[in-house]
PDB file of N, CA and C in Angstrom:
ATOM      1  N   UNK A   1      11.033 -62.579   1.854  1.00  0.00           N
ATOM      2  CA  UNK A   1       9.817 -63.162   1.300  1.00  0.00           C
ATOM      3  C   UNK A   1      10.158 -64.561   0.768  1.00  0.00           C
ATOM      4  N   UNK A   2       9.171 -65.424   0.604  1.00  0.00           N
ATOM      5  CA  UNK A   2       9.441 -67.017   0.474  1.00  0.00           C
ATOM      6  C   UNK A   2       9.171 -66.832  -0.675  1.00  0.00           C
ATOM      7  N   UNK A   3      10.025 -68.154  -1.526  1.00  0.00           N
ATOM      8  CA  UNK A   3       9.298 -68.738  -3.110  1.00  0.00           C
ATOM      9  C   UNK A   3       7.803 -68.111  -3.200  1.00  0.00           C
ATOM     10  N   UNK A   4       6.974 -69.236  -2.212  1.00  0.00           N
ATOM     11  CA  UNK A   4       5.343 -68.931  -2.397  1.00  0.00           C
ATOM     12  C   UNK A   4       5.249 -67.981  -1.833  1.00  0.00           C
ATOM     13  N   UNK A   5       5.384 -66.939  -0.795  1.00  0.00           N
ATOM     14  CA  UNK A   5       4.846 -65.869  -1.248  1.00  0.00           C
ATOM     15  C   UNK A   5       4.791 -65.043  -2.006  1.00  0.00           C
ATOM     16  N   UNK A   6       6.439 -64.706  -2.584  1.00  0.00           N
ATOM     17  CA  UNK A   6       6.362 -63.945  -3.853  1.00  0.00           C
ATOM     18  C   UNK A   6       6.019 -64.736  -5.406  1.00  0.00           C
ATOM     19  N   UNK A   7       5.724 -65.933  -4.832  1.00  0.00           N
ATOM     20  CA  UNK A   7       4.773 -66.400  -6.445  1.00  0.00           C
ATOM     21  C   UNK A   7       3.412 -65.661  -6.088  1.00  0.00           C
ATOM     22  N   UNK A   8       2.623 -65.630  -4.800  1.00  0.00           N
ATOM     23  CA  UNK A   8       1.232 -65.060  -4.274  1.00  0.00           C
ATOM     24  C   UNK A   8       1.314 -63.496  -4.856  1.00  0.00           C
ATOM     25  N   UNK A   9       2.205 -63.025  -4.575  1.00  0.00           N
ATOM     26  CA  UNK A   9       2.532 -61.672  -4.964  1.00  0.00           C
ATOM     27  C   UNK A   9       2.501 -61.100  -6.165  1.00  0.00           C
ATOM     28  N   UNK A  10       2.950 -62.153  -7.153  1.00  0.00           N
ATOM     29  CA  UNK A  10       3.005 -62.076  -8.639  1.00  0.00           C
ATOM     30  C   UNK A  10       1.731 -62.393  -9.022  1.00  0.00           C
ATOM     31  N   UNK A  11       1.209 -63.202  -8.727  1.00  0.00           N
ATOM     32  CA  UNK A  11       0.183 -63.340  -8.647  1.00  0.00           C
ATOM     33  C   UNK A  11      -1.203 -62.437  -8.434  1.00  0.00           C
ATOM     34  N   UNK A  12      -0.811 -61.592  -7.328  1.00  0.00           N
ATOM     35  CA  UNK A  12      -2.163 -60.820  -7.226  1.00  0.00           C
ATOM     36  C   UNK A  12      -1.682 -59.611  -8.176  1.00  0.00           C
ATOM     37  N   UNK A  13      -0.682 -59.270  -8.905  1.00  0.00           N
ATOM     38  CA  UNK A  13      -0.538 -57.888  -9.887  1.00  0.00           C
ATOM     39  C   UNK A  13      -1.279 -58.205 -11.262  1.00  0.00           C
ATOM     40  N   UNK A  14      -2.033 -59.676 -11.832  1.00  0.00           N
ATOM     41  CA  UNK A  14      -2.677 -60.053 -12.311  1.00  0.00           C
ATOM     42  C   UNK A  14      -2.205 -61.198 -13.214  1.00  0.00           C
ATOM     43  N   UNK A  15      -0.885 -61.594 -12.971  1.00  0.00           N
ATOM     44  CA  UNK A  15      -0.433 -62.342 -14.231  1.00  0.00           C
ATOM     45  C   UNK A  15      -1.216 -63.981 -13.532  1.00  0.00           C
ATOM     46  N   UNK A  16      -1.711 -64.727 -14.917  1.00  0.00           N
ATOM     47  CA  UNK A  16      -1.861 -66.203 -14.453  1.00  0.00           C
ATOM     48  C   UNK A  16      -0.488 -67.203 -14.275  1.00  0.00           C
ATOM     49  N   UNK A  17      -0.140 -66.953 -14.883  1.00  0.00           N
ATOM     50  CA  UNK A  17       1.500 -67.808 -15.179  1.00  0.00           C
ATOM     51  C   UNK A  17       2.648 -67.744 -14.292  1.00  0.00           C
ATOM     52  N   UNK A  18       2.676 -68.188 -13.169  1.00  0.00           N
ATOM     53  CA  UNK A  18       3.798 -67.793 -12.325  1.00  0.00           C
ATOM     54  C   UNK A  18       4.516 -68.311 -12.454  1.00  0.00           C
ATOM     55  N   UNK A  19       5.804 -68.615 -12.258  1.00  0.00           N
ATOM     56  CA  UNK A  19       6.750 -69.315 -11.323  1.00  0.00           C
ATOM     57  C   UNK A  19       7.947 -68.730 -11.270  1.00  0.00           C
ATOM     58  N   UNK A  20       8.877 -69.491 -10.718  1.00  0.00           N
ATOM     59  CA  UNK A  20      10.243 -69.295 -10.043  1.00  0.00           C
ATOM     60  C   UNK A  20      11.165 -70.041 -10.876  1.00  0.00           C
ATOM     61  N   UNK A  21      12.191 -69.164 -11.309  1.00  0.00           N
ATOM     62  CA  UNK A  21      13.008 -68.851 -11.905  1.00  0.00           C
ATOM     63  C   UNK A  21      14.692 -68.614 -11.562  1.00  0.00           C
ATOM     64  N   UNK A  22      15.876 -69.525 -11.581  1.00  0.00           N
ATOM     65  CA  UNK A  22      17.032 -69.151 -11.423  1.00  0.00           C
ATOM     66  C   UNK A  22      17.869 -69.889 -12.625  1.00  0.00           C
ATOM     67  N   UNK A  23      18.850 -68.459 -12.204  1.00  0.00           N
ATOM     68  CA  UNK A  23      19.889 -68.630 -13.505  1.00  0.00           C
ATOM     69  C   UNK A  23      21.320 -67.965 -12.807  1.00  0.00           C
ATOM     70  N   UNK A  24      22.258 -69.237 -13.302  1.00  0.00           N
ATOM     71  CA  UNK A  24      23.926 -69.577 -12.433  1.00  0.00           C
ATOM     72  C   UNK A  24      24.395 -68.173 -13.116  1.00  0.00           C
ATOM     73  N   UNK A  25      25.575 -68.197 -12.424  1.00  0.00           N
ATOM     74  CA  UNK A  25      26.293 -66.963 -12.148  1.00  0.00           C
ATOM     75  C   UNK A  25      26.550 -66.193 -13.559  1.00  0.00           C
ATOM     76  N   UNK A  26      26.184 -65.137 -14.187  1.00  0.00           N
ATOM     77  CA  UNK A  26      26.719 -64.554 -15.500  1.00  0.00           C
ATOM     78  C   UNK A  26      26.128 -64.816 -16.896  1.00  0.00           C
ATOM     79  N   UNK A  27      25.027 -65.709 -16.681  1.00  0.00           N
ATOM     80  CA  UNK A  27      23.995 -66.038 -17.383  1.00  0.00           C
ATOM     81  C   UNK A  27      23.935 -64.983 -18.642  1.00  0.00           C
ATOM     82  N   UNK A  28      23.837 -65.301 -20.099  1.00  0.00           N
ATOM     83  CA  UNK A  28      22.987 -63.779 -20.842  1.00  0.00           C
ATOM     84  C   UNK A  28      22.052 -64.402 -21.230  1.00  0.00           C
ATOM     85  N   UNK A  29      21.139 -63.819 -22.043  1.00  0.00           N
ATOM     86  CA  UNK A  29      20.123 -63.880 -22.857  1.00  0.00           C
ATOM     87  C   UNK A  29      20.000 -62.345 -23.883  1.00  0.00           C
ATOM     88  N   UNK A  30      20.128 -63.066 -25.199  1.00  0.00           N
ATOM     89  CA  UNK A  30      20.788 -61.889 -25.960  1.00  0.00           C
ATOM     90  C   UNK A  30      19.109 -61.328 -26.323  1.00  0.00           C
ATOM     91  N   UNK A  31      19.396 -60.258 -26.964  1.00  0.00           N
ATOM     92  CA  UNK A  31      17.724 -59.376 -27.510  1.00  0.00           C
ATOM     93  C   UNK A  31      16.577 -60.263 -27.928  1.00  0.00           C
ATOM     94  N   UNK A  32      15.715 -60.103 -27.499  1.00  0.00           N
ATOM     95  CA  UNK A  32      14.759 -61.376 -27.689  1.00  0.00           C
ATOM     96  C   UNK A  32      13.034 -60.264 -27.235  1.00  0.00           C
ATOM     97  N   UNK A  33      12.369 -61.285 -27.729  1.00  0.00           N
ATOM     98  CA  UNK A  33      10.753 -60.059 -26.927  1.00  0.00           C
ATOM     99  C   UNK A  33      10.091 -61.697 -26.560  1.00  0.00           C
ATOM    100  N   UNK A  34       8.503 -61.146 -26.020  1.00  0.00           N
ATOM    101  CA  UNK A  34       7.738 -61.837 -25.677  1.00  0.00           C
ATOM    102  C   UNK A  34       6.398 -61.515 -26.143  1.00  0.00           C
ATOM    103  N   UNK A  35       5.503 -62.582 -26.228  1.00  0.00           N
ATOM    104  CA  UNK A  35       4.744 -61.819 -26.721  1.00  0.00           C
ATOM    105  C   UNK A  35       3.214 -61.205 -26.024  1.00  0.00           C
ATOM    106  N   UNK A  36       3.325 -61.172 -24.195  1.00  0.00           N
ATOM    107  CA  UNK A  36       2.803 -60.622 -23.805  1.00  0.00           C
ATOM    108  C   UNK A  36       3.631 -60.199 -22.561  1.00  0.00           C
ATOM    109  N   UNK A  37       3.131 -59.258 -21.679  1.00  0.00           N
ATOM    110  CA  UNK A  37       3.436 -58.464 -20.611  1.00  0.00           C
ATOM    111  C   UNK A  37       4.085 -59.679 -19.631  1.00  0.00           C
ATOM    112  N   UNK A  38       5.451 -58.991 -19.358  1.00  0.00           N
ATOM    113  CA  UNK A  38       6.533 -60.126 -18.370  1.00  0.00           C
ATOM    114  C   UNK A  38       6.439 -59.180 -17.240  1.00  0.00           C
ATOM    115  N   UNK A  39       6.643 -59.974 -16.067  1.00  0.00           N
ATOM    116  CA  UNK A  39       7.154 -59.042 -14.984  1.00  0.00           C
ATOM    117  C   UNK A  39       8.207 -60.153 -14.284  1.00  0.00           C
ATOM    118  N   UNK A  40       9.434 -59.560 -13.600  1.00  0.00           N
ATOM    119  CA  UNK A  40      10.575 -60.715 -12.858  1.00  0.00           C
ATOM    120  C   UNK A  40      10.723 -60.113 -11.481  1.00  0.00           C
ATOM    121  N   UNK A  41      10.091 -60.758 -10.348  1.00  0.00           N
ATOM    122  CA  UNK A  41       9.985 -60.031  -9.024  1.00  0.00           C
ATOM    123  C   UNK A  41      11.833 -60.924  -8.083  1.00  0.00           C
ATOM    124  N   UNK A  42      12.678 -59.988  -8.401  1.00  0.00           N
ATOM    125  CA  UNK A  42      13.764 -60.473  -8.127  1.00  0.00           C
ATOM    126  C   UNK A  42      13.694 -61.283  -6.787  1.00  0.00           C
ATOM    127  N   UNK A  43      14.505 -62.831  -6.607  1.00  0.00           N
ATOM    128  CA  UNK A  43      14.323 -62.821  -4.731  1.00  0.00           C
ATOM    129  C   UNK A  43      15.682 -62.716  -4.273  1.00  0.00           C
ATOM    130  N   UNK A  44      16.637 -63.286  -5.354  1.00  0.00           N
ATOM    131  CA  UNK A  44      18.119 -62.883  -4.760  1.00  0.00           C
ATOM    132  C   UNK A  44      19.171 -62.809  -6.032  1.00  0.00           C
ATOM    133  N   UNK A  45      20.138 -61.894  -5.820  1.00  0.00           N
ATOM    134  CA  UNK A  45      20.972 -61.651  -6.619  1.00  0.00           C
ATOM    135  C   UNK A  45      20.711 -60.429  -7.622  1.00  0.00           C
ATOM    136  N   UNK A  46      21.137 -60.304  -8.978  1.00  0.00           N
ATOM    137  CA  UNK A  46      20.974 -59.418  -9.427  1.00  0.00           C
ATOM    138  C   UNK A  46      21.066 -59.202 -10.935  1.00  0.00           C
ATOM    139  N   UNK A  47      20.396 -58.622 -11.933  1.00  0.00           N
ATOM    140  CA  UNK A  47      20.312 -58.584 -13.161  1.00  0.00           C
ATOM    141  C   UNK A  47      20.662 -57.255 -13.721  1.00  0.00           C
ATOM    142  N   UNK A  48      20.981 -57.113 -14.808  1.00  0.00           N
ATOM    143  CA  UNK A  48      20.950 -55.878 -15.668  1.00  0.00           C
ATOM    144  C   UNK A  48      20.238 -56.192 -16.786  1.00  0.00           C
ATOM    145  N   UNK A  49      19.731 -55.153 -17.517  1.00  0.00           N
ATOM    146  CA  UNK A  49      18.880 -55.438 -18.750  1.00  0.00           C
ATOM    147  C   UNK A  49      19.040 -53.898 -19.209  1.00  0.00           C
ATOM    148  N   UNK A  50      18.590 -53.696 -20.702  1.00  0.00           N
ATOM    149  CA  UNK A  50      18.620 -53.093 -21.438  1.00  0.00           C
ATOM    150  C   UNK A  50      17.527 -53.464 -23.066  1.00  0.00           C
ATOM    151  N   UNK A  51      17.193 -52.328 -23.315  1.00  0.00           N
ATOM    152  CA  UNK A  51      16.174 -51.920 -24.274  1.00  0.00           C
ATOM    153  C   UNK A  51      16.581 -51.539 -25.313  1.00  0.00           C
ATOM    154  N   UNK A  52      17.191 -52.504 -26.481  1.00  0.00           N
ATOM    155  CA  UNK A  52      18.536 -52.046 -27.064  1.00  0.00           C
ATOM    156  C   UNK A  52      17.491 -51.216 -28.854  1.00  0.00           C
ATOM    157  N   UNK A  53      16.130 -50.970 -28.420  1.00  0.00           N
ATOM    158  CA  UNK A  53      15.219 -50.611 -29.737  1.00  0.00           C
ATOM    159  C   UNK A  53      15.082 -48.956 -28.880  1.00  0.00           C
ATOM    160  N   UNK A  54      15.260 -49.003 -27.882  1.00  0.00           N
ATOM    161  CA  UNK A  54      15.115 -47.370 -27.385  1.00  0.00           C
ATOM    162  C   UNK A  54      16.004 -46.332 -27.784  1.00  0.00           C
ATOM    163  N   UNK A  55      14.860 -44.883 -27.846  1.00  0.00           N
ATOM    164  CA  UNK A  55      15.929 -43.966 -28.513  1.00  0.00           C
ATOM    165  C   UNK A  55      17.022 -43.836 -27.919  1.00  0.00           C
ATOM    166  N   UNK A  56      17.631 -43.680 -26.662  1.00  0.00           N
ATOM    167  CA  UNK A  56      18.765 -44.039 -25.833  1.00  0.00           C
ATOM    168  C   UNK A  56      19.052 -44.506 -24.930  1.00  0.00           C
ATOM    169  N   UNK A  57      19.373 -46.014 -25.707  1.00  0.00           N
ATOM    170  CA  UNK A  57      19.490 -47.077 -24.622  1.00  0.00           C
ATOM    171  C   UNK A  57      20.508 -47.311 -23.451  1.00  0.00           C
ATOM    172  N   UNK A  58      20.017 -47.825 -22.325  1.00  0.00           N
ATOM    173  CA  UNK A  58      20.713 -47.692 -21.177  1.00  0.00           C
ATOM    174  C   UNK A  58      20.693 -49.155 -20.437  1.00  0.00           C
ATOM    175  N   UNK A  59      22.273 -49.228 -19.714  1.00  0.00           N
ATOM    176  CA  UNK A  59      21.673 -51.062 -19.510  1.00  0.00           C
ATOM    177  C   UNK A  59      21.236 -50.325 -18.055  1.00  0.00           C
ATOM    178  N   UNK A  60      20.447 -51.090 -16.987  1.00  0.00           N
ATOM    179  CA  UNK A  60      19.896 -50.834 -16.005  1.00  0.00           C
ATOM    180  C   UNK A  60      19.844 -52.155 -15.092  1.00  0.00           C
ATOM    181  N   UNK A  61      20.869 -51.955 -13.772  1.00  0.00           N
ATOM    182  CA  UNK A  61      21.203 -52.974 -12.811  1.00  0.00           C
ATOM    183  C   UNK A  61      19.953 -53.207 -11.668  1.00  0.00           C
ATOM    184  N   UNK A  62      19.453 -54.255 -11.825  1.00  0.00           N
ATOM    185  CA  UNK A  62      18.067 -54.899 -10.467  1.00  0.00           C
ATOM    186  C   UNK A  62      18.703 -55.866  -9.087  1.00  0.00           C
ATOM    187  N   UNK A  63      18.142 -55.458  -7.868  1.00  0.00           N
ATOM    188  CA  UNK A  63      18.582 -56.737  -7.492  1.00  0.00           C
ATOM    189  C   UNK A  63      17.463 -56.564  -6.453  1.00  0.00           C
ATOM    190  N   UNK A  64      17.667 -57.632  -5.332  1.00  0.00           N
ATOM    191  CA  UNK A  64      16.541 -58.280  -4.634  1.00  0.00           C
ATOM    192  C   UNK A  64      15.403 -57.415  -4.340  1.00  0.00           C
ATOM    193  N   UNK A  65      14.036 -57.755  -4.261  1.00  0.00           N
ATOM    194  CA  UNK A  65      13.049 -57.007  -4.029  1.00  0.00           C
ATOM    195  C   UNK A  65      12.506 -56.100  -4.999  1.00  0.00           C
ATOM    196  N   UNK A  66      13.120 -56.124  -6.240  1.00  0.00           N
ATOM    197  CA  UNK A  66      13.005 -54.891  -7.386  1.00  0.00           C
ATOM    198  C   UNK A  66      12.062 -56.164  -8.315  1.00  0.00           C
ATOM    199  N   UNK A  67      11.083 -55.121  -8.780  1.00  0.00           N
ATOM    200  CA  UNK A  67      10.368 -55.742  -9.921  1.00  0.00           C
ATOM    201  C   UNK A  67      10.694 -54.983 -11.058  1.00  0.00           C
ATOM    202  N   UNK A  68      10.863 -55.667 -12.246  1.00  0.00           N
ATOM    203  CA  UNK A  68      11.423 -55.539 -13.571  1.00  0.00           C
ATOM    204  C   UNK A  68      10.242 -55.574 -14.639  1.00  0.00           C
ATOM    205  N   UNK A  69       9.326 -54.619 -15.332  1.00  0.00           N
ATOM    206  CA  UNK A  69       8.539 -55.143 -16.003  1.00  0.00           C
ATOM    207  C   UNK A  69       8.877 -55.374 -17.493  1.00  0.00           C
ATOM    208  N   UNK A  70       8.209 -56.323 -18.229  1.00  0.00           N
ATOM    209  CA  UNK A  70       8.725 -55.801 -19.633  1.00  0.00           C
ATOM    210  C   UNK A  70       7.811 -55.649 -20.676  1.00  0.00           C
ATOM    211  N   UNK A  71       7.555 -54.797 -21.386  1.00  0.00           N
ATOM    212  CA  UNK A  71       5.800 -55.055 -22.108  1.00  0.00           C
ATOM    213  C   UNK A  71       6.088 -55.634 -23.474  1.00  0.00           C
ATOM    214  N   UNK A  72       4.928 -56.226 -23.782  1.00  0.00           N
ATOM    215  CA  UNK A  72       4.659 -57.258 -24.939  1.00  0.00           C
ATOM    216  C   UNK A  72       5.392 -56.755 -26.109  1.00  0.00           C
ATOM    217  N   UNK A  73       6.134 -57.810 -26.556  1.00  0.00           N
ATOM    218  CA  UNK A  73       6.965 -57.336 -28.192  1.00  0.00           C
ATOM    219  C   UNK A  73       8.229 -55.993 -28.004  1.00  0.00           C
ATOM    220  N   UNK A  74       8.904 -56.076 -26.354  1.00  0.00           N
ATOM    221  CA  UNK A  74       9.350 -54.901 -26.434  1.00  0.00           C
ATOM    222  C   UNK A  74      11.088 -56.339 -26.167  1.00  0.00           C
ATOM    223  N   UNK A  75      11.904 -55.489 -27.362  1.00  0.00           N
ATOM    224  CA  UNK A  75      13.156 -56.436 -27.571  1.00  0.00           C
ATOM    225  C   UNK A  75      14.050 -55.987 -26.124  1.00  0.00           C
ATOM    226  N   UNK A  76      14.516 -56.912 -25.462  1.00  0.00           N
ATOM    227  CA  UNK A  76      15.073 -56.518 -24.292  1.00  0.00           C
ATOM    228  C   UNK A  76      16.510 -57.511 -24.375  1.00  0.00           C
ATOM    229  N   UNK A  77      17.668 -57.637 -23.569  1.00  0.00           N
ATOM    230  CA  UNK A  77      18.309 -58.152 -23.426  1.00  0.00           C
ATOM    231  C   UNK A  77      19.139 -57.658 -21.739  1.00  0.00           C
ATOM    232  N   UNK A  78      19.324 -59.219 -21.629  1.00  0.00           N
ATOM    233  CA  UNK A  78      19.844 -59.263 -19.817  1.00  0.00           C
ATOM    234  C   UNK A  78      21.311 -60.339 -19.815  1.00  0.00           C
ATOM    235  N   UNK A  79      21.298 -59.210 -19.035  1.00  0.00           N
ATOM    236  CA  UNK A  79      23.102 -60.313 -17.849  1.00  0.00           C
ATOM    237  C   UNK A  79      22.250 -60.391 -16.519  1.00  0.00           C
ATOM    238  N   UNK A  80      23.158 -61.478 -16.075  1.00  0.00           N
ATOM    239  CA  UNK A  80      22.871 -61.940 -15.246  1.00  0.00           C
ATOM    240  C   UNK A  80      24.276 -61.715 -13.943  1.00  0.00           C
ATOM    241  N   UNK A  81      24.346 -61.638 -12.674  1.00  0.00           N
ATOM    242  CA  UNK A  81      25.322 -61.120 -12.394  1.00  0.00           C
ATOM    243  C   UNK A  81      25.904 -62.208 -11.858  1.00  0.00           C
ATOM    244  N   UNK A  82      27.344 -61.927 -10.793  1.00  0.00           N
ATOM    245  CA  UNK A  82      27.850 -62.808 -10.778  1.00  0.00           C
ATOM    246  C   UNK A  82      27.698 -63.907 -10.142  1.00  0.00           C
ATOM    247  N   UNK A  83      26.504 -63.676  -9.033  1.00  0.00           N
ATOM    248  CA  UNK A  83      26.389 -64.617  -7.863  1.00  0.00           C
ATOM    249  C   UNK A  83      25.008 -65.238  -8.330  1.00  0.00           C
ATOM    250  N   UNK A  84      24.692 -65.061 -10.044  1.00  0.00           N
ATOM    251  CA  UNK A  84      23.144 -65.389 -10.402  1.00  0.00           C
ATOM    252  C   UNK A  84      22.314 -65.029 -10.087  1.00  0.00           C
ATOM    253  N   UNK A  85      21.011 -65.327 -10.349  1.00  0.00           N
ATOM    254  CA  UNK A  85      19.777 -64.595 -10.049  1.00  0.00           C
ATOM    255  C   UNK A  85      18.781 -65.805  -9.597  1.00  0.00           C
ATOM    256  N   UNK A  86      17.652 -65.294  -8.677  1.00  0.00           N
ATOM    257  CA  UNK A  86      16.661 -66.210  -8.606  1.00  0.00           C
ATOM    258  C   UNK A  86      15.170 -64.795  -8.798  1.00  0.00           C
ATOM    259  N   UNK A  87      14.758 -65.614  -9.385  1.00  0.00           N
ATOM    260  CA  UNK A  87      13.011 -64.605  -9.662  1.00  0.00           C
ATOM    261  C   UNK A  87      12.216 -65.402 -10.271  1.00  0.00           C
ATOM    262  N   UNK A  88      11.046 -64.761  -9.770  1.00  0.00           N
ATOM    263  CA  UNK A  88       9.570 -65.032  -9.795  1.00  0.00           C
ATOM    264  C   UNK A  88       9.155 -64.505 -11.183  1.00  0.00           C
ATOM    265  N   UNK A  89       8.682 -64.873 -12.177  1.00  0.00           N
ATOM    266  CA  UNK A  89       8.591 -64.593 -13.714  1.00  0.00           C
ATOM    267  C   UNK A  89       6.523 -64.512 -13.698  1.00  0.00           C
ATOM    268  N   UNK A  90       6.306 -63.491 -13.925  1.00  0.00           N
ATOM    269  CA  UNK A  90       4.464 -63.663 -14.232  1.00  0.00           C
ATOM    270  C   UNK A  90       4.426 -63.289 -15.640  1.00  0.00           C
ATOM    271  N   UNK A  91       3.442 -64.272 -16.136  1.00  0.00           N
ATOM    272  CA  UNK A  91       3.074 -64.059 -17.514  1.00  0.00           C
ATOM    273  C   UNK A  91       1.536 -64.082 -17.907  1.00  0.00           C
TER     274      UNK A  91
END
């Protein structure tokens, strides 16, 4: 799937806010929230994330073609793997 189509894609699941998104090899982003409904429609490479407010938290590995959702105000934290990530972010 291309950039624009999977921005089209993100797009029709309802978010207004699209775009495309990459981050170099090993990237983190420590616990953090948002404050409405995220979704990351992977296009290459691969992420892990984890829900570190859940009763038993688990990190959980994504890679191409996997959509990741995350809902509003929910504290999440991600690695990024080694060959980086590229994704489509709807907000």
């Amino acid at each position: 799937m291309s950039r624009k189509e999977a921005e089209k894609e993100v797009r029709s699941w309802g978010f207004k806010f699209v775009f495309t998104w990459t981050d170099g090899p090993d990237a983190y982003y420590p616990p953090h929230t948002h404050n409405g409904l995220t979704t990351h429609l992977i296009l290459d490479g691969e992420l892990t994330i984890t829900f570190p407010d859940d009763k038993e938290p688990k990190k959980e590995t994504f890679g191409k073609g996997a959509r990741v959702d995350v809902d509003a105000h929910q504290k999440h934290e991600v690695w990024v793997g080694s060959e980086g990530c590229a994704y489509v972010i709807g907000e």
